[in-house]
Structures are given as structure tokens and as C-alpha cells.
Protein backbone atom coordinates (compact mmCIF):
# COMPACT_ATOMS: atom_id res chain seq x y z
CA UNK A 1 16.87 49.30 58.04
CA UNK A 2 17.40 50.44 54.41
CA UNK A 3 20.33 48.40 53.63
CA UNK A 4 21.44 45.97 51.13
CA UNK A 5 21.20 42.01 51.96
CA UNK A 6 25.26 41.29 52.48
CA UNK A 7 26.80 39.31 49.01
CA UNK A 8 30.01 38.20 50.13
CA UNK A 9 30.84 36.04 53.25
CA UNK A 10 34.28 35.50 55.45
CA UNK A 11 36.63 32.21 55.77
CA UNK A 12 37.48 31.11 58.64
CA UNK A 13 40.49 30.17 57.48
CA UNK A 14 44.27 31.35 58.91
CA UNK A 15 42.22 32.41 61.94
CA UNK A 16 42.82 30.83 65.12
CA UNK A 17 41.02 27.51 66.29
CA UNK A 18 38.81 29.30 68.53
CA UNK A 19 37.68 31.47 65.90
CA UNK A 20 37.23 28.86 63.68
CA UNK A 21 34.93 27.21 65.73
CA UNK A 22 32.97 30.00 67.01
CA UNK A 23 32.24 31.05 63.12
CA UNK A 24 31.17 27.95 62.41
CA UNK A 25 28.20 27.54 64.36
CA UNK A 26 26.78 30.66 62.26
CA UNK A 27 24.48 28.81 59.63
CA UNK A 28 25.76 29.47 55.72
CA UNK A 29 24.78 32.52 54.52
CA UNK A 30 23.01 32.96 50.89
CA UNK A 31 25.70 35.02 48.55
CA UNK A 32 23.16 36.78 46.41
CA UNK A 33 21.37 39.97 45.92
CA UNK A 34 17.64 39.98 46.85
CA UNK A 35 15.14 42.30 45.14
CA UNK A 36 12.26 40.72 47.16
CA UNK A 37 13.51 42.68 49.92
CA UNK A 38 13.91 45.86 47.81
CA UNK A 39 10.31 45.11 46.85
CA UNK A 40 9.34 44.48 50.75
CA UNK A 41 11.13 47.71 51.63
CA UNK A 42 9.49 49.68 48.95
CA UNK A 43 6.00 48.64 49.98
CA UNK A 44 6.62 49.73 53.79
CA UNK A 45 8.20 53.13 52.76
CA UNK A 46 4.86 53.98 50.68
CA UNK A 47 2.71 52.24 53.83
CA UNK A 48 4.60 55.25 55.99
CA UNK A 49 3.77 58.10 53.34
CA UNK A 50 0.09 56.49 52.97
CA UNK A 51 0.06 57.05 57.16
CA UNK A 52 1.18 60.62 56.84
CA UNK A 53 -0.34 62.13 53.96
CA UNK A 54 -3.50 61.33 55.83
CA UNK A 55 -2.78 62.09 59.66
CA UNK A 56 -1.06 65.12 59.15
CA UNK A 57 -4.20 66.51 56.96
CA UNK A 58 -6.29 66.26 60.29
CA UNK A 59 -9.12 65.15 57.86
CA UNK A 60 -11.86 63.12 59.63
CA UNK A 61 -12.33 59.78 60.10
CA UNK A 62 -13.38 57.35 57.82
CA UNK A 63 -14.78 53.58 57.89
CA UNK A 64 -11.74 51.44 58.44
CA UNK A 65 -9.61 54.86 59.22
CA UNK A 66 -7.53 52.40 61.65
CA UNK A 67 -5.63 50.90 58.68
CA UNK A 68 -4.13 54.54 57.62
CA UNK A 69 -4.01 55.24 61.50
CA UNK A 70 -1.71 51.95 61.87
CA UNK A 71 -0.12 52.46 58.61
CA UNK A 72 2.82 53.70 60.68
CA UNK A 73 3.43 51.66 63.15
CA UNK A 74 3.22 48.66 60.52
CA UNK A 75 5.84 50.58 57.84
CA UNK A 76 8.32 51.41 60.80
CA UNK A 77 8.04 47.88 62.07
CA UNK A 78 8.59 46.27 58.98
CA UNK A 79 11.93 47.95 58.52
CA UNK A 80 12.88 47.04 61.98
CA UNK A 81 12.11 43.50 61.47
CA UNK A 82 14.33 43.93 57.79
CA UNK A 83 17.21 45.18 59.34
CA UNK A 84 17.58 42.16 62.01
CA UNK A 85 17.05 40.04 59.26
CA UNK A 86 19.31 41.57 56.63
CA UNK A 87 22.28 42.65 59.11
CA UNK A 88 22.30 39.24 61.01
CA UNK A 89 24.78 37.44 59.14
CA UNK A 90 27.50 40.05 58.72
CA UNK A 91 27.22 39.98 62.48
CA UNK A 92 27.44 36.63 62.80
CA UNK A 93 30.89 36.51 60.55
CA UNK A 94 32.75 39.60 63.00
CA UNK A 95 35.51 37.71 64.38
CA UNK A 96 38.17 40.42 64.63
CA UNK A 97 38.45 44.15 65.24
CA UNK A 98 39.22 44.65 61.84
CA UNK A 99 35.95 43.06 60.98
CA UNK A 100 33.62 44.68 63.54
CA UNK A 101 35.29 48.60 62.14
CA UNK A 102 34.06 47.65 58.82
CA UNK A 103 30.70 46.35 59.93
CA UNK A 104 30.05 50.35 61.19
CA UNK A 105 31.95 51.91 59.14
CA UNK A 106 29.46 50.13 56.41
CA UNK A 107 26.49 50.99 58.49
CA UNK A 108 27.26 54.91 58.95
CA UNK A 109 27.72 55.25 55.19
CA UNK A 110 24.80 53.42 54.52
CA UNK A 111 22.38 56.17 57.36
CA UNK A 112 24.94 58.70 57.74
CA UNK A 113 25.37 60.95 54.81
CA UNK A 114 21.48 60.97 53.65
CA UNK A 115 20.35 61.75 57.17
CA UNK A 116 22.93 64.58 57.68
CA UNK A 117 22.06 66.00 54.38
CA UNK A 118 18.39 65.93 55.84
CA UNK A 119 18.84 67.22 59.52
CA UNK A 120 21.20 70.13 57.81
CA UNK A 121 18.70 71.16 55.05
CA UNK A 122 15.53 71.57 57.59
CA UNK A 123 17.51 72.68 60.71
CA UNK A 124 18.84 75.78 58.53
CA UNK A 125 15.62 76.38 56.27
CA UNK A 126 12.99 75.32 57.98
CA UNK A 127 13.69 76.55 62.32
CA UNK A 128 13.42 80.13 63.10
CA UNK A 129 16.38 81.27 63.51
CA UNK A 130 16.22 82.51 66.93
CA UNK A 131 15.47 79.05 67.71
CA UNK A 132 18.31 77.55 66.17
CA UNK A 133 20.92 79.02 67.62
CA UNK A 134 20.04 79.60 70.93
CA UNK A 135 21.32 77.11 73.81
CA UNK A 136 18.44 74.62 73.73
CA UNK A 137 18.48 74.70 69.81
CA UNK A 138 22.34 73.61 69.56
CA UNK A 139 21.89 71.05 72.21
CA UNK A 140 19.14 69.81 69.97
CA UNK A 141 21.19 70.03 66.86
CA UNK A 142 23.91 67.57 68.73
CA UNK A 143 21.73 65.16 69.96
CA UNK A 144 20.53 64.68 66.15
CA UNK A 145 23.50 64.56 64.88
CA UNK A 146 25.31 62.05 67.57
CA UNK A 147 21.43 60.32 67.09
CA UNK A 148 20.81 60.52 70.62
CA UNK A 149 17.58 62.92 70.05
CA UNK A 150 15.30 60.27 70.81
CA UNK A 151 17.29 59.27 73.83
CA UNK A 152 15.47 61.66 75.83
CA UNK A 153 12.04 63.88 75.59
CA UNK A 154 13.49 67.03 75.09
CA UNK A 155 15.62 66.59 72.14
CA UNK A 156 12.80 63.72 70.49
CA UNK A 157 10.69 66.50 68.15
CA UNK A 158 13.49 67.74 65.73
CA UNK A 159 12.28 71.08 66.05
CA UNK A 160 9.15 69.50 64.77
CA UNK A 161 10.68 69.78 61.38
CA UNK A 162 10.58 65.61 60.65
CA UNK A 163 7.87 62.97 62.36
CA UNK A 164 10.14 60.08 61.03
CA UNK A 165 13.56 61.18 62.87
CA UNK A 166 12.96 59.34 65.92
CA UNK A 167 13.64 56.02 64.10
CA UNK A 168 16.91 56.45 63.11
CA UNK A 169 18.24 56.91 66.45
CA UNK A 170 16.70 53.41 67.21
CA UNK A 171 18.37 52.07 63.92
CA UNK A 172 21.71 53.84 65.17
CA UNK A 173 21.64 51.80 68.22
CA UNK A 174 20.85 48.48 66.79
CA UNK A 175 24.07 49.15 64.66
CA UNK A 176 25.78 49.86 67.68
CA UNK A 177 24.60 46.61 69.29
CA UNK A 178 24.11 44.11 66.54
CA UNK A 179 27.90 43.16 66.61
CA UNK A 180 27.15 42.24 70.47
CA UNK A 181 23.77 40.29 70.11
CA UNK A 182 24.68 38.47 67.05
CA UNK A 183 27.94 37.32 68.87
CA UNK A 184 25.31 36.00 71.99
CA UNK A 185 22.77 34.56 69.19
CA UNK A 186 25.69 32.45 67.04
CA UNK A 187 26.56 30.50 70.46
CA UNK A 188 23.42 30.64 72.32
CA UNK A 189 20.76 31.43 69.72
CA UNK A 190 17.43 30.09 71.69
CA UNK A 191 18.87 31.57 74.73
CA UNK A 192 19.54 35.04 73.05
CA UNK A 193 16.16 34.87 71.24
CA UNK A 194 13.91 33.91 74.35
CA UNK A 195 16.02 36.76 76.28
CA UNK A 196 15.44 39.39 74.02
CA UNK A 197 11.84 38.67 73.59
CA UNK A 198 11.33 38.16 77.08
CA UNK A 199 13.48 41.94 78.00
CA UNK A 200 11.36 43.92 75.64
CA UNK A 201 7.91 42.66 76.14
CA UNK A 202 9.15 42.75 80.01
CA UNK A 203 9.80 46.58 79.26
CA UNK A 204 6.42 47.69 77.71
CA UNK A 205 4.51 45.07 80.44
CA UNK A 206 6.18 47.52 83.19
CA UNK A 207 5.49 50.32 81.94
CA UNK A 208 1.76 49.12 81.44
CA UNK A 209 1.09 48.22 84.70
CA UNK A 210 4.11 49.91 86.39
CA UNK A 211 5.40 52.48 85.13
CA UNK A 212 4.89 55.37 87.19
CA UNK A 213 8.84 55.51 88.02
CA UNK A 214 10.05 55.15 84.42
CA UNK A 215 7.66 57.80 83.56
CA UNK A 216 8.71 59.94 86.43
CA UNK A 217 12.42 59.26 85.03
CA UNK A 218 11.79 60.50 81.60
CA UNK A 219 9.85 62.95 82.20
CA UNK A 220 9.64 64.57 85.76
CA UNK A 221 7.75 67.74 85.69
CA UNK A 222 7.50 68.36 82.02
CA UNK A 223 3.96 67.89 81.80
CA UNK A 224 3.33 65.58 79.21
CA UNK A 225 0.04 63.67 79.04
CA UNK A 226 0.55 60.19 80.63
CA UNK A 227 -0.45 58.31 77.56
CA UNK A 228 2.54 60.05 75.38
CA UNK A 229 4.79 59.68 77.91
CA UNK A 230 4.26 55.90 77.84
CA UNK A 231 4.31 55.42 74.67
CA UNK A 232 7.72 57.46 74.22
CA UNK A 233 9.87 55.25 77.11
CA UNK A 234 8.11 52.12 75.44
CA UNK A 235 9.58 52.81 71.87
CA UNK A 236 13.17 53.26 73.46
CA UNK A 237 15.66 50.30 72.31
CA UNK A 238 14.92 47.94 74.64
CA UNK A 239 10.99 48.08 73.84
CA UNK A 240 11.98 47.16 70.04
CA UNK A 241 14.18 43.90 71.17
CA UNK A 242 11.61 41.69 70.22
CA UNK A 243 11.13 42.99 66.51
CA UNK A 244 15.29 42.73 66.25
CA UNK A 245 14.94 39.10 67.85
CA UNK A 246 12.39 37.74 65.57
CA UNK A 247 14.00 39.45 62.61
CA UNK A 248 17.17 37.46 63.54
CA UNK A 249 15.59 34.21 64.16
CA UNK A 250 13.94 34.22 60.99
CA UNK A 251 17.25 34.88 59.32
CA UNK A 252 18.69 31.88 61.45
CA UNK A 253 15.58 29.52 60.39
CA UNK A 254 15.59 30.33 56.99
CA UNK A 255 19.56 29.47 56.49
CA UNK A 256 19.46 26.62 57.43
CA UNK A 257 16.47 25.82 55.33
CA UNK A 258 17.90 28.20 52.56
CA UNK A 259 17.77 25.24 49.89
CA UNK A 260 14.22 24.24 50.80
CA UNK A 261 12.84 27.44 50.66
CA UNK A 262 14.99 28.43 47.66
CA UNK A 263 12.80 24.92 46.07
CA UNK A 264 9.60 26.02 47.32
CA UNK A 265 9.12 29.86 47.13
CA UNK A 266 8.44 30.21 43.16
CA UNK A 267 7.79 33.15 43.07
CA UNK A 268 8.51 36.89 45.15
CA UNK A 269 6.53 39.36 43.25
CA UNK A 270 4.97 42.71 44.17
CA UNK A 271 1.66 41.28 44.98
CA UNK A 272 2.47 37.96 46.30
CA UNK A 273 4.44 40.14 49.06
CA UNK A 274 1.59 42.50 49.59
CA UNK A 275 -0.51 39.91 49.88
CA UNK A 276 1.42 38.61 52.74
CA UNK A 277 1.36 42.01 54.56
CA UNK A 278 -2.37 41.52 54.84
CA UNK A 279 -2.73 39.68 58.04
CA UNK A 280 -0.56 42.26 59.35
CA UNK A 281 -2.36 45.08 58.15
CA UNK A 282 -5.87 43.48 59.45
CA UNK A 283 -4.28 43.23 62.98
CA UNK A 284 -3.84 47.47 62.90
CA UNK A 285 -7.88 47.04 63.97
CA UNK A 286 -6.33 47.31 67.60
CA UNK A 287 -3.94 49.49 67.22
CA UNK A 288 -5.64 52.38 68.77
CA UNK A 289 -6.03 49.87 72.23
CA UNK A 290 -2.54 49.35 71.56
CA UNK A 291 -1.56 52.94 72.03
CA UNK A 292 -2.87 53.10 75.62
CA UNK A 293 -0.90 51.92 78.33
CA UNK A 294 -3.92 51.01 80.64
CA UNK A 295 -4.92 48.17 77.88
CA UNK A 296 -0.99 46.72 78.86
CA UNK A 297 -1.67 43.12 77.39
CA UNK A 298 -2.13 44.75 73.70
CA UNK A 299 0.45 47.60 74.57
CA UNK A 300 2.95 45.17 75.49
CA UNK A 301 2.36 42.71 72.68
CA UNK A 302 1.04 44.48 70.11
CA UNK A 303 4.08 45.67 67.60
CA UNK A 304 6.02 41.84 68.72
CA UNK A 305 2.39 40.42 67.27
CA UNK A 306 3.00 42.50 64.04
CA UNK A 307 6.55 41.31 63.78
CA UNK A 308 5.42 37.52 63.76
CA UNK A 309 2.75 38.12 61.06
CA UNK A 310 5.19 40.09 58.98
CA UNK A 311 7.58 36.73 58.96
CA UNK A 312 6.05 34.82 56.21
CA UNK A 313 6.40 38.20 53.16
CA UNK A 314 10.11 38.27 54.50
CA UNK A 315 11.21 35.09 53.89
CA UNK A 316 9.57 34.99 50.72
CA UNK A 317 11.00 38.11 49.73
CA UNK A 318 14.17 36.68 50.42
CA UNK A 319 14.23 33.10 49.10
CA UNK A 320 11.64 33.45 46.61
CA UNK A 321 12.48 33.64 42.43
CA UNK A 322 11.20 37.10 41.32
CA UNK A 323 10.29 37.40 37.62
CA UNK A 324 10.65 40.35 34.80
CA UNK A 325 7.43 42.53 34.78
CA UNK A 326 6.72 45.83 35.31
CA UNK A 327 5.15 45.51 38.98
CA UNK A 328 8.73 43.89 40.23
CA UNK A 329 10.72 46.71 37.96
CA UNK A 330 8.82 49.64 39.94
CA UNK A 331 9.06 47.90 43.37
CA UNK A 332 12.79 47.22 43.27
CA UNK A 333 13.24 50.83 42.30
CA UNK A 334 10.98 52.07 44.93
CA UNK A 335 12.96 49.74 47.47
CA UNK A 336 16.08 50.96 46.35
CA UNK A 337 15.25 54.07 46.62
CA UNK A 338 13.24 53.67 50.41
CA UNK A 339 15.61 55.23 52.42
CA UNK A 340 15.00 59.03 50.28
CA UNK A 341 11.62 58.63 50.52
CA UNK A 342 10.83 58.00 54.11
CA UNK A 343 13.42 60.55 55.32
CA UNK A 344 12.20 63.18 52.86
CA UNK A 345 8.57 62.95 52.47
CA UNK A 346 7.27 64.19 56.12
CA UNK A 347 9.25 67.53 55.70
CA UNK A 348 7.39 67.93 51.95
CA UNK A 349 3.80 66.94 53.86
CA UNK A 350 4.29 70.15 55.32
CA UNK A 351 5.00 72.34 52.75
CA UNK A 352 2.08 71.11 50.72
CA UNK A 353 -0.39 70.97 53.71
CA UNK A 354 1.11 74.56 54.89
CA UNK A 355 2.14 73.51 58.15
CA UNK A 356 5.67 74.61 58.47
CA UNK A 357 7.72 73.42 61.78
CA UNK A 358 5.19 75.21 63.81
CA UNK A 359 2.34 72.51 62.92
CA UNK A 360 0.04 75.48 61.86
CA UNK A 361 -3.88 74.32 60.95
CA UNK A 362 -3.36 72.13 57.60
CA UNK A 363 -4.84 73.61 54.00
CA UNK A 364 -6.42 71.40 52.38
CA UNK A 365 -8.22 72.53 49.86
CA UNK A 366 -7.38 70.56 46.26
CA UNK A 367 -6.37 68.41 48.59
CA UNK A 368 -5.68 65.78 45.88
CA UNK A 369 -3.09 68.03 44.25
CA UNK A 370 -1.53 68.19 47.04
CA UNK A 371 -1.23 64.92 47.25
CA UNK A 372 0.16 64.55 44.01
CA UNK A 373 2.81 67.28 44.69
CA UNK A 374 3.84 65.29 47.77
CA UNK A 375 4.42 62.20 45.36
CA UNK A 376 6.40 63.66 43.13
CA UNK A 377 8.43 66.02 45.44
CA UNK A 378 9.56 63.33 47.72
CA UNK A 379 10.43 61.18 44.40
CA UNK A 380 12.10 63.21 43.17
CA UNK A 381 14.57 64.17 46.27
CA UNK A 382 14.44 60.45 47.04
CA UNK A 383 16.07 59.84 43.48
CA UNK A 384 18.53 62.77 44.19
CA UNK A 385 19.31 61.27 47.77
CA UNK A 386 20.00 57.92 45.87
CA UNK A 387 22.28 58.77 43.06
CA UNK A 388 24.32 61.83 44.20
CA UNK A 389 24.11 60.87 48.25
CA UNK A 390 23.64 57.50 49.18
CA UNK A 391 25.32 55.35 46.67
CA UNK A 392 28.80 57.35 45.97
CA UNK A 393 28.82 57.10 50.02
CA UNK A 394 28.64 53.29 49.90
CA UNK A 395 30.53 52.55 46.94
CA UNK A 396 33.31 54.59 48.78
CA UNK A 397 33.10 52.66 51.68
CA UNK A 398 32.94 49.90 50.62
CA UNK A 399 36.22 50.43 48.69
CA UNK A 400 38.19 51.89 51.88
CA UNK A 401 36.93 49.06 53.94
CA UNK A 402 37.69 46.38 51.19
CA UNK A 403 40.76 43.85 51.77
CA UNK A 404 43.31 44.38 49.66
């Protein structure tokens, strides 16, 4: 999630014979930048703000409310499926311990310094003290900051301080993991693929029609309504392998195809993507069945069915030409700029709606200038996060971790 396509790849030469060979059956990588994808990763950063400017407002239903309701599901899985499919082929190319050091040290500067920047800033300003530094609130404050909150259900809320959190300890362990399953894919890739599909779509059938011991293992006596704690154990990891697998095999497909595609996709711009994201977006009609573990065909297929349909705006993002114009200019900046946004914008939805870390009843009134506030609030941090956080961090990085 949130990071740059890679724009350099490795020779194989000087390295052992075995090494050689294993590198080689990676397919060539495309060396060039892709603002498609910025675009693509712009568009689901707004789709999550769209989601949570409205569901956090408690503000009744409307016809069609099931697009905003799905809103995020679809932004968070589009950024799953990007970060398979972006962080493949440096994967692919880790043939040494030197290599697979720089592949996380990359990847924490990339997550690491924005996110601790935001856990710091609402943990001190935003808990009650007395929560804070008690026991349960330091044990909290280490499982965010080792991204192991979401590891278990009482260290998943944050101190209710950010809805979005919980998605960056899923991103911390694909980082953690990629190295591994892109070693599997680049020798057995259909094997790896069908696995992985078959694990996590295994995982969320189980729980559907199963589950009663996972539950119990999760949860024990805590009390939590059934549905929740179904839907928590199924968005561990393992219930995400599928989104990470088809994300990869798209990257596999399309490399090998890169010149064909490169041929046929004239054009990547802001609308032809979001007009890809439609069939997506219709398919958030079930997404309410989807949240209940008794309906276990849709629970269990339902974010892997998203994935697929998200495929096609992907590829085109990444192979396709994108032109000069003023729609492109404000959707690369928006992508660039994706990672501020979501992590900042739930924490300014509460402000503006008056709900604080305790979830208090929303305001609404002027509702729409509250709106606006949010906008430009979580721009403008976002921009902040992007020139004085995230890039110095990467540029840094990437000159510690550069050969000399």
C-alpha cells in the first residue's frame, strides 16, 4: 500500500549459478514511474474519506446508501490489491540478505515515520490521560507501535482515536511476508497463487460455517456480538491472501505481456480509471450480506470478488500512456499524497463531527461546512505529512540502502 512502483531492477550477474537461475524465472520488470497508479491510489483514498464522512455522521439512509456503506471496504481493498501488485517484483529480485534488509528497510520508511507521527499526535492529544498511561493504555501504545494492535481484539480500537489503523498492521505483515511468498510465486507461481487463494477463502469459509472455535479463540468471554467477532478474525492476514495473490498474479500476467499492453492501453486517465472501478463499486449492492457470517458463500468470497473486478483499472493504470490535463495533474497529486490523507482524515472526522475518542452523538448541523473543513484539514496535513515526513524519510533511505 502507498508506495512507489520500483524503477530500477537487479543483475544477476557475479551471483552464483543458482541464483542466477532462480532470478531468472521472475518475468522482466517495467523500469518506469507510473502515475496511473498514483491516479488509482488517489481515487481509493477519497473512496475511504467519501465512506467516512458519511458513516461516522450517523445520518440516515439514503437510496443506494450501500455504495457509501461499501465505500470502505472497496478503498481498503484497492490498496491491498496495489501493494501486491506494486511490491511483487522487488520481491521477486531478493536474492541475498543484503537485498531482503533493503527491501524493509525501504518499506518501514515508506509506513513508518508518517504512521508514528500519527499514533504519537492522537495518543498524547486526543486519550484521556488517565487512560494513557495506565497498564492497559501502554500495552496498547506497544502493540501500535510494533503494529501488532490488530493482532488481537483488545489492542484493535486505537483508543478509538483512528477507524483506519487496523490496516496498517495488515500492510506491516505483508511486508514482513512478501520477501517469503514472492520467493514461492517466482518458482511455483500457479502453485503459490491457487494456495493462497485457496488458504484465505478456506479461512473466511470456516469461520462462516465453523467458526465457533476461532471465535472462542479471539475472543473468549469478552462479549462481543458474534457478527463483529467474525468479521474481526476474518480480516486477519490470512483472510486478505487472496487480494495479495491476485494483486501478484496480475503483476506476473501483465510482465510478461508488458509490451502488448504498453501497445494497447492508450490511454490511463482519471476517468478512464474510474470508469473501471465501476463494476466494482456496483458489486458493494451485497456488501451488507457480505458482512454477516451466516450468508458464508458472500462472506467468504465477497472482498476476493472485488479484487478480480478491480484487475482491469490496475493494469491500465500501470501500462497505460497518461496525457497532460488538469484531471491527471490533480489525481497524481492526490495519489502522491494518499498515504496523508487516509491516515489523517478519520481523526479530523471527529473533530468536525464533535465526536472526540469517546464516539460522543455526532453534530451535524451545517453539516456541509463541515464537510468542507474535513477536506481541507486533512489536505492540508496530508501535504505536510508528504513534504516534511514522508519523502525526506524515503529519500534518506533510499540513500543509506543504495550500493555504492
Amino acid at each position: 500500500m502507498f508506495e512507489r512502483p520500483p524503477v530500477s531492477t537487479t543483475s544477476a550477474a557475479g551471483r552464483s549459478p543458482l541464483v542466477a537461475t532462480d532470478t531468472a524465472l521472475a518475468p522482466p520488470v517495467s523500469q518506469r514511474w507510473m502515475p496511473g497508479i498514483e491516479m488509482l491510489r488517489g481515487l481509493a483514498a477519497a473512496i475511504v474519506v467519501a465512506h467516512h464522512l458519511w458513516s461516522l455522521s450517523t445520518l440516515p439512509r439514503f437510496p443506494g446508501y450501500w455504495l457509501i456503506e461499501g465505500f470502505g471496504s472497496y478503498g481498503v481493498d484497492i490498496f491491498f490489491v496495489l501493494s501486491a501488485f506494486l511490491l511483487s517484483p522487488p520481491s521477486w529480485q531478493i536474492t541475498s540478505g543484503r537485498e531482503l534488509a533493503t527491501f524493509w528497510a525501504r518499506r518501514a520508511a515508506r509506513i513508518i515515520p508518517a504512521y508514528y507521527t500519527v499514533v504519537v499526535v492522537l495518543f498524547l492529544f486526543f486519550v484521556p490521560a488517565g487512560s494513557l498511561f495506565t497498564g492497559v493504555g501502554l500495552r496498547q501504545t506497544a502493540a501500535n507501535l510494533s503494529f501488532t494492535h490488530y493482532l488481537f481484539p483488545t489492542t484493535s480500537s486505537s483508543f478509538g482515536t483512528n477507524g483506519v489503523l487496523w490496516t496498517l498492521s495488515i500492510e506491516f505483515t505483508l511486508y514482513l511476508m512478501l520477501p517469503v511468498i514472492g520467493w514461492l510465486f517466482v518458482r511455483r507461481p500457479t502453485v503459490t497463487f491457487t494456495a493462497m487463494m485457496a488458504i484465505g477463502i478456506g479461512w473466511r469459509i470456516l469461520i462462516g460455517v465453523g467458526g465457533d472455535g476461532l471465535r472462542e479463540f479471539y475472543f473468549g468471554d469478552l462479549g462481543v456480538p458474534l457478527g463483529l467477532q467474525s468479521l474481526f478474525v476474518a480480516r486477519q492476514f490470512i483472510g486478505y491472501l487472496p487480494l495479495f495473490a491476485i494483486g501478484m498474479g496480475a503483476r506476473w500476467l501483465a510482465e510478461r505481456h508488458a509490451p502488448f499492453l504498453e501497445r494497447r492501453i492508450r490511454s490511463a486517465g482519471l476517468w478512464m480509471i474510474l470508469g473501471l472501478l465501476v463494476p466494482g463499486a456496483l458489486y458493494l449492492r451485497v456488501v451488507e450480506r457480505s458482512s454477516q457470517y451466516t450468508h458464508w458463500v458472500w462472506f467468504a468470497t465477497f472482498d476476493t470478488v472485488i479484487a478480480l473486478l478491480i484487475v482491469p483499472a490496475v493494469v491500465v493504470a500501470a501500462f497505460g500512456s497518461v496525457r497532460t490535463s488538469r484531471s491527471n495533474r490533480f489525481g497524481a497529486w492526490l495519489g502522491a499524497r494518499s498515504y496523508g490523507i487516509y491516515l489523517w482524515h478519520f481523526p479530523v472526522i471527529l473533530v468536525a463531527y464533535e465526536r472526540g475518542s469517546a464516539f460522543a452523538p455526532p453534530v451535524v448541523s451545517h453539516v456541509w461546512l463541515r464537510v468542507l473543513f474535513v477536506l481541507a484539514m486533512t489536505a492540508l496535513l496530508a501535504e505536510v505529512s508528504y513534504r516534511v515526513i514522508e519523502m525526506p524519510a524515503q529519500r534518506w533511505m533510499r540513500k543509506k540502502t543504495s550500493r555504492s
